[in-house]
Protein backbone atom coordinates (compact mmCIF):
# COMPACT_ATOMS: atom_id res chain seq x y z
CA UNK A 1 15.32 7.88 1.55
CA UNK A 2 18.16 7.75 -0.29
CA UNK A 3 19.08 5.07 -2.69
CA UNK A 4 15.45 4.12 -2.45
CA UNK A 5 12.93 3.01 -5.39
CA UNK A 6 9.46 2.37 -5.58
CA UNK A 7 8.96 -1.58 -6.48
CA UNK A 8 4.89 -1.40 -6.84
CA UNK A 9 2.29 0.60 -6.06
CA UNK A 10 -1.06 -0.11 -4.92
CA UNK A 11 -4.73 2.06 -5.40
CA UNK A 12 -7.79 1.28 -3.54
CA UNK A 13 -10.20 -1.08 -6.02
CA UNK A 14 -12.93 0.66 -8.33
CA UNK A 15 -15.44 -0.99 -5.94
CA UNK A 16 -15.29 2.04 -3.34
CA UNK A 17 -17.82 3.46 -6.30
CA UNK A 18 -20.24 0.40 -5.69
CA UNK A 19 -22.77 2.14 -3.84
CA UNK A 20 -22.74 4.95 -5.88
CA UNK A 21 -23.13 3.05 -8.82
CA UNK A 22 -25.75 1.06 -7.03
CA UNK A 23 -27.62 4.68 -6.40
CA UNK A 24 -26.91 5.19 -10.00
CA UNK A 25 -28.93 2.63 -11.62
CA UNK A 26 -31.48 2.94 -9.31
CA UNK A 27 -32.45 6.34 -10.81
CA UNK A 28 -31.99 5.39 -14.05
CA UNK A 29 -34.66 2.67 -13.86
CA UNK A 30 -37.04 5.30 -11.89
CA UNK A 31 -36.37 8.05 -14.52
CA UNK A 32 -37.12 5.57 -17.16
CA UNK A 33 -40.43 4.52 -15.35
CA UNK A 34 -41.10 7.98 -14.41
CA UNK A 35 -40.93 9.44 -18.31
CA UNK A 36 -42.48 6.08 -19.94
CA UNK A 37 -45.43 6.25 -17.89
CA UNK A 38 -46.57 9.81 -19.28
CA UNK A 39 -47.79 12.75 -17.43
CA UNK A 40 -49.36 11.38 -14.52
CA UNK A 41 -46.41 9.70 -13.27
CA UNK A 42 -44.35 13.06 -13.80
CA UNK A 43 -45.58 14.01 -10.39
CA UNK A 44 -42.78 11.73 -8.77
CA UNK A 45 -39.97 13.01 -11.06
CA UNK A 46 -38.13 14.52 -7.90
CA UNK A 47 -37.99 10.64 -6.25
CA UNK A 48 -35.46 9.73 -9.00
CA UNK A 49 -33.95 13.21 -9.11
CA UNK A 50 -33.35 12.31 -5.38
CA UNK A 51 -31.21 8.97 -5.71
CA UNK A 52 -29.38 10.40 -8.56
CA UNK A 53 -28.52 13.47 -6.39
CA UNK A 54 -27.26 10.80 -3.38
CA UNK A 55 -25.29 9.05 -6.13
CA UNK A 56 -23.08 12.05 -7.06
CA UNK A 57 -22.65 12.89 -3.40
CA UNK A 58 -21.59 9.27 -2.00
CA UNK A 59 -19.22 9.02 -5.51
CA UNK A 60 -17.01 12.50 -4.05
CA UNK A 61 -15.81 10.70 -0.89
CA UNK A 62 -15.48 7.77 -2.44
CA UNK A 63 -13.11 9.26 -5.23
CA UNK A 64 -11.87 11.30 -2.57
CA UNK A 65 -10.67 8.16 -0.33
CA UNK A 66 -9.53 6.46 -3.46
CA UNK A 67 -7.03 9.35 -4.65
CA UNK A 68 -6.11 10.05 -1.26
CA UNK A 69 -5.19 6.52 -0.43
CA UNK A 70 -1.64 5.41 -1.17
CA UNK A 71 0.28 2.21 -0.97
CA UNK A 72 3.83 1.41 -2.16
CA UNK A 73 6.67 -1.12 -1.88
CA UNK A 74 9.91 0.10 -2.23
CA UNK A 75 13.29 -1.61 -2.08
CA UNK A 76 13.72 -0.91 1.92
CA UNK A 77 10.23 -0.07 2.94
CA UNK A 78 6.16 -0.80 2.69
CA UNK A 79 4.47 2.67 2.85
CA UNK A 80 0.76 3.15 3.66
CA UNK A 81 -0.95 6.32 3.31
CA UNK A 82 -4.27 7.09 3.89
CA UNK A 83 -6.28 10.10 4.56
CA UNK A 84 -6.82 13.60 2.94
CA UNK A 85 -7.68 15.65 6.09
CA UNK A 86 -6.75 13.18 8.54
CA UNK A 87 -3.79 11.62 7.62
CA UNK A 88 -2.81 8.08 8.87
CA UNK A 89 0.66 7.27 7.41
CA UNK A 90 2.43 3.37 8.17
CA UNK A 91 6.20 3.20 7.11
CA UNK A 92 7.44 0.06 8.10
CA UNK A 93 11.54 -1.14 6.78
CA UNK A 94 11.77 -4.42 4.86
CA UNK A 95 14.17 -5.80 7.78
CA UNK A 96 10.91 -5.48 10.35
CA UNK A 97 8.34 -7.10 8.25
CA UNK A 98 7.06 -9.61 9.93
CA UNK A 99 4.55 -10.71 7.44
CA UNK A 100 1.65 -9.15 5.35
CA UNK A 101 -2.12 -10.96 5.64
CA UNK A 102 -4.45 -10.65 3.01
CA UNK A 103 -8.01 -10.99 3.51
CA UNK A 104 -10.60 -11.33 0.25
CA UNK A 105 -14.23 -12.64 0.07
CA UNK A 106 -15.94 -14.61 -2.66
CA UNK A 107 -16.42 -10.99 -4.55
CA UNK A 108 -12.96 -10.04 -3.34
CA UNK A 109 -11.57 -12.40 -5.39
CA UNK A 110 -13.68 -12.27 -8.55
CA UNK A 111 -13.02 -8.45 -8.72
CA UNK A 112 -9.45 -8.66 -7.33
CA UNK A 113 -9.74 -6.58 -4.31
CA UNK A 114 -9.03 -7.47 -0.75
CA UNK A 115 -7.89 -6.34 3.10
CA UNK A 116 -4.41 -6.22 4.13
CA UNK A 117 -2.61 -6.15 7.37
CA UNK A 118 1.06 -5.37 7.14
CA UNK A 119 2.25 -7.20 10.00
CA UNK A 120 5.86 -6.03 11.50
CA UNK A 121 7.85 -4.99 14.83
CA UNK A 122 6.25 -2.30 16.48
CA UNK A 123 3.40 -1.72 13.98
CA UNK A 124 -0.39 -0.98 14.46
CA UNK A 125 -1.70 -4.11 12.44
CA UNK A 126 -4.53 -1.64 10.69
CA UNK A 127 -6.36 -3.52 8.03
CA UNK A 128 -6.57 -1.68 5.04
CA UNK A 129 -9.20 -2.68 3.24
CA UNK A 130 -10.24 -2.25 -0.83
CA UNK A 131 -7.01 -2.69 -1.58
CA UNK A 132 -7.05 -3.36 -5.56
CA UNK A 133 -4.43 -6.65 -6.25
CA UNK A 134 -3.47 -7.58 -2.85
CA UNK A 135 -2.41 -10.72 -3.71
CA UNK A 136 0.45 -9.35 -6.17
CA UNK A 137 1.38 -6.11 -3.36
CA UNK A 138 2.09 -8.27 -1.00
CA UNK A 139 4.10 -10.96 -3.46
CA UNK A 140 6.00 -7.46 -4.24
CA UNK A 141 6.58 -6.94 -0.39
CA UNK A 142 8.00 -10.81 -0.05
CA UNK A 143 10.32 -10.65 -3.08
CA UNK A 144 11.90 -7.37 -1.76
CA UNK A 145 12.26 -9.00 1.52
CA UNK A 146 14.21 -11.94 -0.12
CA UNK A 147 15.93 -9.71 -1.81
CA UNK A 148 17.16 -7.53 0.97
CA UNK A 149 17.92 -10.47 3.11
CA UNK A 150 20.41 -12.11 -0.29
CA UNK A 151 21.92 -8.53 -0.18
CA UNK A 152 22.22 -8.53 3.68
CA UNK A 153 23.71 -11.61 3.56
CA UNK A 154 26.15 -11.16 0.83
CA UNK A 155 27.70 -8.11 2.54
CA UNK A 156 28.64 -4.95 1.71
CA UNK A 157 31.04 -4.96 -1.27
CA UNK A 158 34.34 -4.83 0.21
CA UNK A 159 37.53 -2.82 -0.80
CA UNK A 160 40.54 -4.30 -1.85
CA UNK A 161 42.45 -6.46 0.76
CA UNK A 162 44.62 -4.64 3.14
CA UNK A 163 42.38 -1.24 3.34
CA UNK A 164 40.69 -1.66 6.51
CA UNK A 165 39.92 2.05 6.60
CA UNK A 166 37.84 2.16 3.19
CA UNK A 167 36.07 -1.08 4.29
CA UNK A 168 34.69 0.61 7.87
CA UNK A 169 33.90 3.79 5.94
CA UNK A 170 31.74 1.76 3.62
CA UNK A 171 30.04 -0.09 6.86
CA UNK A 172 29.14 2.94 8.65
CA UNK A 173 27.77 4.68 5.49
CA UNK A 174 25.51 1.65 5.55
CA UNK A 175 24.56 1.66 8.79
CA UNK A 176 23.38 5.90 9.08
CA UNK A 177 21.15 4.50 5.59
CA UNK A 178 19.68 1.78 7.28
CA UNK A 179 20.84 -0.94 5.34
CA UNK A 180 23.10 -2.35 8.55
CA UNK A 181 22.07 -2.83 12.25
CA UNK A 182 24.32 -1.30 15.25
CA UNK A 183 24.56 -4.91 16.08
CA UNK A 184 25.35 -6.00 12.06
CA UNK A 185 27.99 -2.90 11.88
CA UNK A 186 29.41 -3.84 15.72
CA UNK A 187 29.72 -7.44 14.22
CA UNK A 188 31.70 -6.71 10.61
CA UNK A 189 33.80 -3.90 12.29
CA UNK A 190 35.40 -7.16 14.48
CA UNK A 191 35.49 -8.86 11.85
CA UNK A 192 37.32 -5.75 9.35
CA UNK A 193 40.06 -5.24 12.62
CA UNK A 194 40.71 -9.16 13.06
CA UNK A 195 42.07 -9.19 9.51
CA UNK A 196 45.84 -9.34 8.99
C-alpha cells in the first residue's frame, strides 16, 4: 500500500529443525558405535546411514516451511504468509485488530518461540505456530495500533482556515488509502461545511 512501512518482521523459530537435529545425533552416536566397535559391527553401518539419510530429508521441509513462512507488522496492517505451494495469506488493517493471543510452553519460552492467533473483524483466527519472538511481534502489533488510533484521533492535518475545498480534498485522499472510514470521512466532511 502506499505510504506503508514494515514495523517488524517475524521468521518461524530454529526449532522447526528439532527433529532433524534429533535424527542427527542419533546417527552420529550409531556411526560412532558402529566404527569403534571394529569390523564385526560394520555389518550394521547402513542402520546409521539410514537416520542420517531421514535427517537430511525431514531438515528440506522444514527449511522449506521456515523460508516460506512470513510475518510482518507494518504501520496499517499485520501480514501473515505462509505456504510455498499452497499459499495461505492473512492481511488484516490495524483499525480491525481485535487483539493478538500468544500461546508458549515451558520450552516455548526458554527458546523464545510460541503460537499466535491474530484476532480481528472478519478473520480466520489460524494459530500460527513456531513463531520465533512472539511476545515482541505482537508488542510491535499493539504499539502500531496505539499509534494509529493517536493519529486517528488527532486528525488529518488541516489547511489553513477558510479553505474548505483543500481540507475535503485531503479527507477523501485519506479515506480511498484507508486511513479514514466512510463513516469517519461522512463525519469530518459535516464538520469541514459547518465552518464559517
Amino acid at each position: 500500500m502506499s505510504g506503508e512501512s514494515v514495523v517488524r518482521e517475524a521468521r518461524l523459530s530454529r526449532v522447526v529443525y528439532l527433529p532433524c537435529l534429533v535424527l542427527l545425533a542419533i546417527a552420529v552416536v550409531l556411526f560412532a558405535e558402529v566404527y569403534r566397535g571394529g569390523s564385526e559391527t560394520r555389518v550394521a553401518l547402513p542402520v546409521p546411514e539410514v537416520f542420517l539419510a531421514v535427517a537430511l530429508l525431514a531438515a528440506v521441509p522444514a527449511f522449506v516451511r521456515r523460508r516460506s513462512s512470513e510475518f510482518a507488522v507494518t504501520n496499517k496492517r499485520v501480514v501473515v504468509k505462509v505456504g510455498l505451494l499452497r499459499r495461505h495469506s492473512t492481511e488484516i488493517l490495524l483499525r480491525q485488530v481485535e487483539g493478538i493471543t500468544v500461546d508458549q510452553s515451558i520450552f516455548g519460552r526458554i527458546f523464545d518461540y510460541g503460537t499466535i492467533v491474530v484476532e480481528g473483524t472478519g478473520s480466520d483466527r489460524t494459530p500460527y505456530s513456531g513463531i520465533g519472538g512472539p511476545m515482541k511481534f505482537r508488542l510491535a502489533v499493539q504499539e502500531q495500533i496505539e499509534t494509529s488510533l493517536a493519529q486517528r484521533d488527532a486528525g488529518p492535518p488541516g489547511p489553513a482556515a477558510g479553505d474548505s475545498y483543500s481540507e475535503l480534498l485531503k479527507l477523501n485522499e485519506l479515506r480511498e488509502k484507508g486511513v479514514l472510514t466512510d463513516e469517519e470521512f461522512t463525519r469530518e466532511k459535516k464538520r469541514v461545511l459547518a465552518r464559517p
